[in-house]
C-alpha atoms as a PDB file:
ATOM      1  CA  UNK A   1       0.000   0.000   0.000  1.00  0.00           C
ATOM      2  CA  UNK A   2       1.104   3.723  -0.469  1.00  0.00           C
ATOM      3  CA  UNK A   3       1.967   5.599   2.302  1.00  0.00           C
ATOM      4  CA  UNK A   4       0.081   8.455   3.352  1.00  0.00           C
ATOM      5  CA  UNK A   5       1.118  12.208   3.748  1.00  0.00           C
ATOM      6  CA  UNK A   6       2.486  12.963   6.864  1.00  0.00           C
ATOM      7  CA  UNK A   7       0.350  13.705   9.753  1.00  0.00           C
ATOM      8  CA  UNK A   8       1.593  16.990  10.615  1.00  0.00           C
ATOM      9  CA  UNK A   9       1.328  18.651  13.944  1.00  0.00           C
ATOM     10  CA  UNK A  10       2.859  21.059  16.103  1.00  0.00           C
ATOM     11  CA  UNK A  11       3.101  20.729  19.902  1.00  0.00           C
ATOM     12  CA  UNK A  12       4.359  22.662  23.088  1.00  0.00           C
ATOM     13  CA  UNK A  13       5.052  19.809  25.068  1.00  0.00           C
ATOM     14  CA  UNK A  14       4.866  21.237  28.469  1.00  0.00           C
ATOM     15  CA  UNK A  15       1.566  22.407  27.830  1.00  0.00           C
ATOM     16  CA  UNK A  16       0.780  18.827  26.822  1.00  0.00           C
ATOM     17  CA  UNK A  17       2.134  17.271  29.679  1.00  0.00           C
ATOM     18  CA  UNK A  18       0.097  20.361  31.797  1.00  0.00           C
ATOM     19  CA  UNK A  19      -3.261  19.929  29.793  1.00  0.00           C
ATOM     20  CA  UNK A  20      -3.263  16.297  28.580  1.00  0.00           C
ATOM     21  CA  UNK A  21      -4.671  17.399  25.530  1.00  0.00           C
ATOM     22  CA  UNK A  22      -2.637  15.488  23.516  1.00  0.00           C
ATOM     23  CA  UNK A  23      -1.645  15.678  19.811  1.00  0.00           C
ATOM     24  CA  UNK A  24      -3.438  14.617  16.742  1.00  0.00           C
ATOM     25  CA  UNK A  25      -4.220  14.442  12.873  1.00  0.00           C
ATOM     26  CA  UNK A  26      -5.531  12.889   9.984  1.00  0.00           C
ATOM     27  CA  UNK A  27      -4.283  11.025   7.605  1.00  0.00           C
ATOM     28  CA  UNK A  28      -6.476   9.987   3.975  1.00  0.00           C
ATOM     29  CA  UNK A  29      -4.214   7.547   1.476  1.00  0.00           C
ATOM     30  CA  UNK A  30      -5.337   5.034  -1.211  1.00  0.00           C
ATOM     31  CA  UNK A  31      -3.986   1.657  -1.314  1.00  0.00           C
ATOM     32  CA  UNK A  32      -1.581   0.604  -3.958  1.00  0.00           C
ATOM     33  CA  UNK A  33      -2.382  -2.973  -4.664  1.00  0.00           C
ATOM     34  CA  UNK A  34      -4.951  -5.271  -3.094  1.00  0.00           C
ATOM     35  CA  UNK A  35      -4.125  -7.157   0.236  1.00  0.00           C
ATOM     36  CA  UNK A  36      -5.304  -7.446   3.867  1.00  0.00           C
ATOM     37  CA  UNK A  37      -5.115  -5.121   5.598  1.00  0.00           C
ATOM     38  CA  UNK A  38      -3.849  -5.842   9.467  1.00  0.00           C
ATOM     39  CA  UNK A  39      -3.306  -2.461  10.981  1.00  0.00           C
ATOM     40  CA  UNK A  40      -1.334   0.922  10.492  1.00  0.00           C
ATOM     41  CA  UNK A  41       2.262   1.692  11.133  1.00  0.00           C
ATOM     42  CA  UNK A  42       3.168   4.870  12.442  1.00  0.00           C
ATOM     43  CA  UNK A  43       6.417   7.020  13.393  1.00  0.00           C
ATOM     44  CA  UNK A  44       7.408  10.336  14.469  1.00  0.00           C
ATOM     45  CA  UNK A  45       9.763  13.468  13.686  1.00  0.00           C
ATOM     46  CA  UNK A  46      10.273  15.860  16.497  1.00  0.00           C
ATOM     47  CA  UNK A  47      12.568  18.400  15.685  1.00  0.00           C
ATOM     48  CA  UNK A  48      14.458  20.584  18.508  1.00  0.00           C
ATOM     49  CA  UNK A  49      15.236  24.296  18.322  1.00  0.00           C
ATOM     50  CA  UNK A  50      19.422  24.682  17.444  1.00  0.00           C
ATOM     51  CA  UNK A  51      20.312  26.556  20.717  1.00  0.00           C
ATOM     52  CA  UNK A  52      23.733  28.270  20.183  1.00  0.00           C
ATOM     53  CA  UNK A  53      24.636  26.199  16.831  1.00  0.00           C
ATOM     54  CA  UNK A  54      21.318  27.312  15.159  1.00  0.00           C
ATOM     55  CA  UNK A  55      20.935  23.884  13.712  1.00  0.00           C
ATOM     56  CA  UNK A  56      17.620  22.397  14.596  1.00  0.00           C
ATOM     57  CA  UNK A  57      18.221  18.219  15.734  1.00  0.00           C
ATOM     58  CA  UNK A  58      15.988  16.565  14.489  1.00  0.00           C
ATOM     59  CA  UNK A  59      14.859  12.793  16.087  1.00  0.00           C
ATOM     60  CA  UNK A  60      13.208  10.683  13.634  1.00  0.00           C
ATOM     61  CA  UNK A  61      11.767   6.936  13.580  1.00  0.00           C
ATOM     62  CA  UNK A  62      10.955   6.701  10.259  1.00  0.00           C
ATOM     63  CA  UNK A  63      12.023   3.579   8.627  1.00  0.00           C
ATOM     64  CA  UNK A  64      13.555   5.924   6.198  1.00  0.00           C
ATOM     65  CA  UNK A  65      16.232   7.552   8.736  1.00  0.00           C
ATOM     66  CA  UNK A  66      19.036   5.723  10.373  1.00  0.00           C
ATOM     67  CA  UNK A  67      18.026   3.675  13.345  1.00  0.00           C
ATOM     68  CA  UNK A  68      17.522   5.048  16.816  1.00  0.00           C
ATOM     69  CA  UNK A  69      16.627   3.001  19.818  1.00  0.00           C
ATOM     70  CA  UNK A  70      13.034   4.487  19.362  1.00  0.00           C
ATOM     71  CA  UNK A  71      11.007   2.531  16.974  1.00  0.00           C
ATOM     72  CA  UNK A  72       7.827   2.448  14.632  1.00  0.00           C
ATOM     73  CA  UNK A  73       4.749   1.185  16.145  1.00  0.00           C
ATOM     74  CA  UNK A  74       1.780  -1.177  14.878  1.00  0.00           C
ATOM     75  CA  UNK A  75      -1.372  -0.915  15.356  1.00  0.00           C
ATOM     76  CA  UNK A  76      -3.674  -4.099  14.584  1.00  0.00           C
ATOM     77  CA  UNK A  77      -7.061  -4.212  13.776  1.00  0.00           C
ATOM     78  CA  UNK A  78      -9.349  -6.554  15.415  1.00  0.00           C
ATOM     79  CA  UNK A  79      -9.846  -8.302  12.111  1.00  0.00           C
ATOM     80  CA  UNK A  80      -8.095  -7.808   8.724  1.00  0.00           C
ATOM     81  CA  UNK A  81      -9.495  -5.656   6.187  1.00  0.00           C
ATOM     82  CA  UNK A  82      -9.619  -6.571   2.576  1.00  0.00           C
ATOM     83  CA  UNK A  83      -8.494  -3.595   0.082  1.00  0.00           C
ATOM     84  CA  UNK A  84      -8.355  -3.311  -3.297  1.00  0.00           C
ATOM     85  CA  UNK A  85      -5.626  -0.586  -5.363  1.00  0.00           C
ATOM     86  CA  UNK A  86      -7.234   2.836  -4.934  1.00  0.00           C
ATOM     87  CA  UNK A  87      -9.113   1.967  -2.383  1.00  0.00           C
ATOM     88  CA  UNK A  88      -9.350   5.103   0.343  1.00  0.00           C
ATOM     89  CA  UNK A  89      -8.721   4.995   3.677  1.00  0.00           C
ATOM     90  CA  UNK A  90      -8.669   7.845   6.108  1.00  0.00           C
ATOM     91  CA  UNK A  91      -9.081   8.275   9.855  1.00  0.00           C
ATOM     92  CA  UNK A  92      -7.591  10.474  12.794  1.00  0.00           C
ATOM     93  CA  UNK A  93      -4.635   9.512  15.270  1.00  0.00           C
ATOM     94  CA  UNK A  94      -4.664  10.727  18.753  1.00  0.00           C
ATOM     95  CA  UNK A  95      -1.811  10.497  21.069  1.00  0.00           C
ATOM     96  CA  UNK A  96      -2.725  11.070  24.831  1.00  0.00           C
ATOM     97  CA  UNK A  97      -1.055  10.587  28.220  1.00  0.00           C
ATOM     98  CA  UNK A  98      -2.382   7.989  30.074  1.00  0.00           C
ATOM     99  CA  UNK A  99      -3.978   8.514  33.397  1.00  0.00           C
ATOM    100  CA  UNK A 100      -2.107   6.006  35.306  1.00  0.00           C
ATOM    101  CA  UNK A 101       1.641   7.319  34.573  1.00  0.00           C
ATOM    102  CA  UNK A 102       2.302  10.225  32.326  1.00  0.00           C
ATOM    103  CA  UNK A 103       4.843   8.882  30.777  1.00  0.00           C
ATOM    104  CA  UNK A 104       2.872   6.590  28.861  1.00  0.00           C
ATOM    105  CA  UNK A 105       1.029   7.029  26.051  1.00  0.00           C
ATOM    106  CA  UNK A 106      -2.440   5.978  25.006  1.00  0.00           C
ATOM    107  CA  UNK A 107      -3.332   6.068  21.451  1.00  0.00           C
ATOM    108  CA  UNK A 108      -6.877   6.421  19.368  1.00  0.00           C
ATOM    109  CA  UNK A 109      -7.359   5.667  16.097  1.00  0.00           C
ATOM    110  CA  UNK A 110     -10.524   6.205  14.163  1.00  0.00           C
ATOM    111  CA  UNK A 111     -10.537   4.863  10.410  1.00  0.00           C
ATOM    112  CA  UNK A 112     -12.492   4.754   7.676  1.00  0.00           C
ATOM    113  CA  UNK A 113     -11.872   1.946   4.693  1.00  0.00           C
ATOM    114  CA  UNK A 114     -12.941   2.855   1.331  1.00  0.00           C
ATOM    115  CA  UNK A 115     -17.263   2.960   1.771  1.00  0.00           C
ATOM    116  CA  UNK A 116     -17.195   0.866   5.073  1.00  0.00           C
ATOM    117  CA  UNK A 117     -18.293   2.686   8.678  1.00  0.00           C
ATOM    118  CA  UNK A 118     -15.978   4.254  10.628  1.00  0.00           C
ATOM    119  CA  UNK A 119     -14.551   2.630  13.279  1.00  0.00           C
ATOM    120  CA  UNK A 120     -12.496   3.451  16.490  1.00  0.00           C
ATOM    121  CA  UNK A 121     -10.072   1.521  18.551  1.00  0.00           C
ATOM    122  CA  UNK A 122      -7.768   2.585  21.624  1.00  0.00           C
ATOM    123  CA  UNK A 123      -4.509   1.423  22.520  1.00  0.00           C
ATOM    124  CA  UNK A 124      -3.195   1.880  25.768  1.00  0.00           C
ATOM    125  CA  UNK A 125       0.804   1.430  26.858  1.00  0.00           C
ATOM    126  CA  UNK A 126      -0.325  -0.964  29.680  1.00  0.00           C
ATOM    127  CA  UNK A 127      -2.133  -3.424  27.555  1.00  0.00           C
ATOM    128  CA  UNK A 128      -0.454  -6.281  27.028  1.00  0.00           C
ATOM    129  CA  UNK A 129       0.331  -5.524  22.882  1.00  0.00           C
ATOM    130  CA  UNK A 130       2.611  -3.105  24.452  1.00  0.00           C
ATOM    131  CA  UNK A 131       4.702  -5.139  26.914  1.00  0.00           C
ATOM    132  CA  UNK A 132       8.465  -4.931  26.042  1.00  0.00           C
ATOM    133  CA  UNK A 133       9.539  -8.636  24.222  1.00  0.00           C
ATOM    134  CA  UNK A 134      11.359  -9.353  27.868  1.00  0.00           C
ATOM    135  CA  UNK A 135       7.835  -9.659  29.724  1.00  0.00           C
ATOM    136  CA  UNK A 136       6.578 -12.011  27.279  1.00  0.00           C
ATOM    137  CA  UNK A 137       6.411 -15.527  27.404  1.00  0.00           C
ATOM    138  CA  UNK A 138       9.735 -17.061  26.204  1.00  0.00           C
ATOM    139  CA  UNK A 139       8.318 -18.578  22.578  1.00  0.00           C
ATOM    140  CA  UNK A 140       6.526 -15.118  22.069  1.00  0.00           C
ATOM    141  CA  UNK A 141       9.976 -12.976  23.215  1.00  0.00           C
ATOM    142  CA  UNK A 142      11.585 -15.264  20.934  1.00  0.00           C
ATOM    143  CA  UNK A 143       9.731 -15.009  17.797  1.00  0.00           C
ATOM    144  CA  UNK A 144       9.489 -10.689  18.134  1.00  0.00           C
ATOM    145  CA  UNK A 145      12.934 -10.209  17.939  1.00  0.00           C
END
């Protein structure tokens, strides 16, 4: 499948943290090829003011950037979706703290695909699709890495 525009979105992230408003956007794409569909992949840019250098530093985890020890995420659907090429899928991601511990995140995702309903789903940090490969069971820790 193609993938979409970037989600683009400015943030103050003391205010965040203050407000818990979080940060989010839409994305709309069309599929390039047919195939199921399990979830979406996301990543993030944050670029830093330059300080005294004047160079901005920019932190990516695009798979298109050399690798940091911050990585993409996947989100899965609760059942595969079969598209077709051109088909059009759009939605809205929503990053949130979560309530427990602010230094976790809690993700929505609404989606549309091509003239089905719109659905939602939420991701938290302390479900278990987010547990680090060490807290999983050995077979699972082995087969994620």
């Amino acid at each position: 499948m193609e993938c979409p525009e970037a989600v683009d979105t400015g943030v103050e992230l003391r205010q965040w943290r203050q407000e818990g408003a979080g940060v989010a956007g839409r994305f709309r794409f069309s599929c390039y090829g047919a195939a199921a569909m399990h979830g979406f992949a996301f990543w993030f840019q944050v670029t830093f003011p330059g300080g005294d250098s004047g160079k901005p530093l920019v932190l990516s985890t695009s798979p298109f950037h050399p690798v940091t020890h911050w990585k993409q995420a996947l989100l899965y659907l609760n059942e595969p979706v079969q598209v077709e090429q051109d088909t059009d899928i759009s939605g809205e991601i929503r990053l949130l703290p979560c309530r427990a511990n602010h230094r976790l995140l809690r993700v929505q995702l609404r989606y549309k695909v091509g003239d089905q309903e719109e659905k939602a789903k939420d991701f938290a940090m302390e479900d278990e699709q987010w547990l680090p490969s060490q807290q999983l069971p050995p077979e699972e820790a082995r087969l994620s890495r």
